[in-house]
C-alpha atoms as a PDB file:
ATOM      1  CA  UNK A   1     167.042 206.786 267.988  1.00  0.00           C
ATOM      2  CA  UNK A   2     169.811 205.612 265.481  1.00  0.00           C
ATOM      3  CA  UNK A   3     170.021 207.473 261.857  1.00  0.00           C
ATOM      4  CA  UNK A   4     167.581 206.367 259.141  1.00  0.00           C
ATOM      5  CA  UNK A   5     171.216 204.571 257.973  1.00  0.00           C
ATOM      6  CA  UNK A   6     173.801 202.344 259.997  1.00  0.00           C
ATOM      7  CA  UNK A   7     175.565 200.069 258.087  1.00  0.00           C
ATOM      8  CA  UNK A   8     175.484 197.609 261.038  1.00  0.00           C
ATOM      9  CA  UNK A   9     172.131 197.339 259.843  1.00  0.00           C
ATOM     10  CA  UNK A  10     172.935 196.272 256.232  1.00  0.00           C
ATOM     11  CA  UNK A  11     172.721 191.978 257.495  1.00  0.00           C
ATOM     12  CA  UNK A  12     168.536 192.874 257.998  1.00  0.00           C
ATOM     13  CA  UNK A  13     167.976 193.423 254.175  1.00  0.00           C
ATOM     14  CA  UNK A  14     168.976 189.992 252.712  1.00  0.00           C
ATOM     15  CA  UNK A  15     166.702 188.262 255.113  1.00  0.00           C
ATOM     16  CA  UNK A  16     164.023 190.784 254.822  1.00  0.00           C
ATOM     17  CA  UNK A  17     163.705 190.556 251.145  1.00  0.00           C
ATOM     18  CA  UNK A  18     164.159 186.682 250.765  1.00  0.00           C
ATOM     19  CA  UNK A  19     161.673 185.684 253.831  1.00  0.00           C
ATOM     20  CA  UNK A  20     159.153 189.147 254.015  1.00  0.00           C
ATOM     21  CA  UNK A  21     159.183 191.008 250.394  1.00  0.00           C
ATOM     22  CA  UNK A  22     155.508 192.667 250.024  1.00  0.00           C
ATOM     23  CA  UNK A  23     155.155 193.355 253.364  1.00  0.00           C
ATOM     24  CA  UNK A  24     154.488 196.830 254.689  1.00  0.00           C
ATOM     25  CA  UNK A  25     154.072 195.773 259.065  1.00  0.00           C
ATOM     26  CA  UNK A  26     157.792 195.048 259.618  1.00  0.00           C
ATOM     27  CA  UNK A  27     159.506 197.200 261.795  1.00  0.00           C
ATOM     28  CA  UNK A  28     163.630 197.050 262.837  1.00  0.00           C
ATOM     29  CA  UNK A  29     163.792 196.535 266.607  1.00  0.00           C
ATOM     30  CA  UNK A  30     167.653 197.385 267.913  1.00  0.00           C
ATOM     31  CA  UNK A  31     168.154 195.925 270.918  1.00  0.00           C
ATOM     32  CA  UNK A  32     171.127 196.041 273.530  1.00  0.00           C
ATOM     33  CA  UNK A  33     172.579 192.362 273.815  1.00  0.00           C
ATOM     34  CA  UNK A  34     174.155 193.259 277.063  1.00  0.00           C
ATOM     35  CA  UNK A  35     170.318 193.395 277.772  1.00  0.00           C
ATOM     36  CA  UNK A  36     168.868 190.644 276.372  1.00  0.00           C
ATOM     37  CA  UNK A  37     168.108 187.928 279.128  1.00  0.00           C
ATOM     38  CA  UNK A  38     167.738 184.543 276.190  1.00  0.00           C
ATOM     39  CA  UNK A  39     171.255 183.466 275.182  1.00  0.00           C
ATOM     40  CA  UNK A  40     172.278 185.008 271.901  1.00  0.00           C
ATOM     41  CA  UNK A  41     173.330 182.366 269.678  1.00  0.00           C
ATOM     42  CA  UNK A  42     174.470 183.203 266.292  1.00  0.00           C
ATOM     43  CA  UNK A  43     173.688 181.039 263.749  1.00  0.00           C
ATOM     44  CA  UNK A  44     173.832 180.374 259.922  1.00  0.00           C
ATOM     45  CA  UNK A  45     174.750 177.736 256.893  1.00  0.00           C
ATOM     46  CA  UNK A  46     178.608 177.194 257.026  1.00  0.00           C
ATOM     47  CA  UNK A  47     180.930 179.313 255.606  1.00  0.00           C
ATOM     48  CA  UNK A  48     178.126 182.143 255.453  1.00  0.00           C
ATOM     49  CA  UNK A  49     177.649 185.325 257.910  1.00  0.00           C
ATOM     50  CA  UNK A  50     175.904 184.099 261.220  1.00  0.00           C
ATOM     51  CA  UNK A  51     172.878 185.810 262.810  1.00  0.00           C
ATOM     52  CA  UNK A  52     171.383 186.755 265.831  1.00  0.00           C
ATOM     53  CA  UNK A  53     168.962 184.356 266.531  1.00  0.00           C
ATOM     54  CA  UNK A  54     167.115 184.517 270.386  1.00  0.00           C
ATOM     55  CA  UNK A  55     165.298 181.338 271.358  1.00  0.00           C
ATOM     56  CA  UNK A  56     162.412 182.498 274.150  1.00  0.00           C
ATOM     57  CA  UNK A  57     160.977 185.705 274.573  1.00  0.00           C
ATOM     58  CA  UNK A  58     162.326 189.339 274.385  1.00  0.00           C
ATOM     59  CA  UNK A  59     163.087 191.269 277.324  1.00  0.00           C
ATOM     60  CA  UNK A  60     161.520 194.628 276.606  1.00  0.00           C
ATOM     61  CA  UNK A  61     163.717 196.296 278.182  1.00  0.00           C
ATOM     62  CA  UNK A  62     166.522 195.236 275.950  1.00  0.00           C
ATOM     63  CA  UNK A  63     164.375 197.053 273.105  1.00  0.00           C
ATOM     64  CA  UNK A  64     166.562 200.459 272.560  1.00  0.00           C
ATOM     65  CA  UNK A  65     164.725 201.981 269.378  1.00  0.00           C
ATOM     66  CA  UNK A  66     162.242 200.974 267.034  1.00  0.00           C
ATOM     67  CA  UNK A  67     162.767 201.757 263.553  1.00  0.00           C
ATOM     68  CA  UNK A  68     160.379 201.622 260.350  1.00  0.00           C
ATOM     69  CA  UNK A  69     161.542 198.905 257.418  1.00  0.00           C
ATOM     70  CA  UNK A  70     160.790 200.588 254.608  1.00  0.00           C
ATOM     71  CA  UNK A  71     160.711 199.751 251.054  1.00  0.00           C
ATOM     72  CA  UNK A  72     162.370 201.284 248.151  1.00  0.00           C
ATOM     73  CA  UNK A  73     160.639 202.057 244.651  1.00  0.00           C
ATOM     74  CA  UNK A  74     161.050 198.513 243.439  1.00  0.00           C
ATOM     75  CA  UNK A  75     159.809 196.636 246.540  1.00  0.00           C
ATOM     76  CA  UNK A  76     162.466 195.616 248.393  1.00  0.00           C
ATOM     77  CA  UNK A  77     163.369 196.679 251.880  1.00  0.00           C
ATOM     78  CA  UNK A  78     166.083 199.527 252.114  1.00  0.00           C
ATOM     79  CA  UNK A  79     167.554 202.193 254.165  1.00  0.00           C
ATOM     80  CA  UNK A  80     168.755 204.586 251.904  1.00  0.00           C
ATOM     81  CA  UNK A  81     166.940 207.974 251.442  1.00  0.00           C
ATOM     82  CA  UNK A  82     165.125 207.081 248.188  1.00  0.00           C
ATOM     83  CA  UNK A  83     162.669 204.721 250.216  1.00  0.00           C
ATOM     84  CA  UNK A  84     159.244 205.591 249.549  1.00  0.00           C
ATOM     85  CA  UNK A  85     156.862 203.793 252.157  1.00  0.00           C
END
């Protein structure tokens, strides 16, 4: 399982807090693209970062860990060690 913190992890948290803040059910799924049988097409607004995005369903076996989201004292989703849920 990867460490509690990766900062290839740090794109999750923007989305996260702008689309899911106040939820407690999310969890981080890593996967292995070299797995994943939908094309990967990365997407976003021009001139911004792009993201994964898969259209179809999720091979499970392209699932390597599963990994809590958890929130920090103020709310918001976080990975460092001061996240309380």
């Amino acid at each position: 399982m990867p460490p509690p913190w990766n900062p290839m992890f740090s794109p999750v948290l923007g989305p996260a807090n702008a689309l899911f803040l106040g939820r407690d059910d999310l969890v981080l799924l890593v996967i292995d693209p070299a797995k994943v049988g939908p094309a990967i097409k990365y997407e976003g607004a021009p001139g911004s970062q792009q993201f994964p995005h898969i259209y179809g369903p999720l091979n499970l076996d392209a699932v390597v860990a599963v990994m809590a989201l958890p929130r920090g004292r103020d709310g918001t989703f976080t990975f460092t060690v001061a996240a309380t849920s």
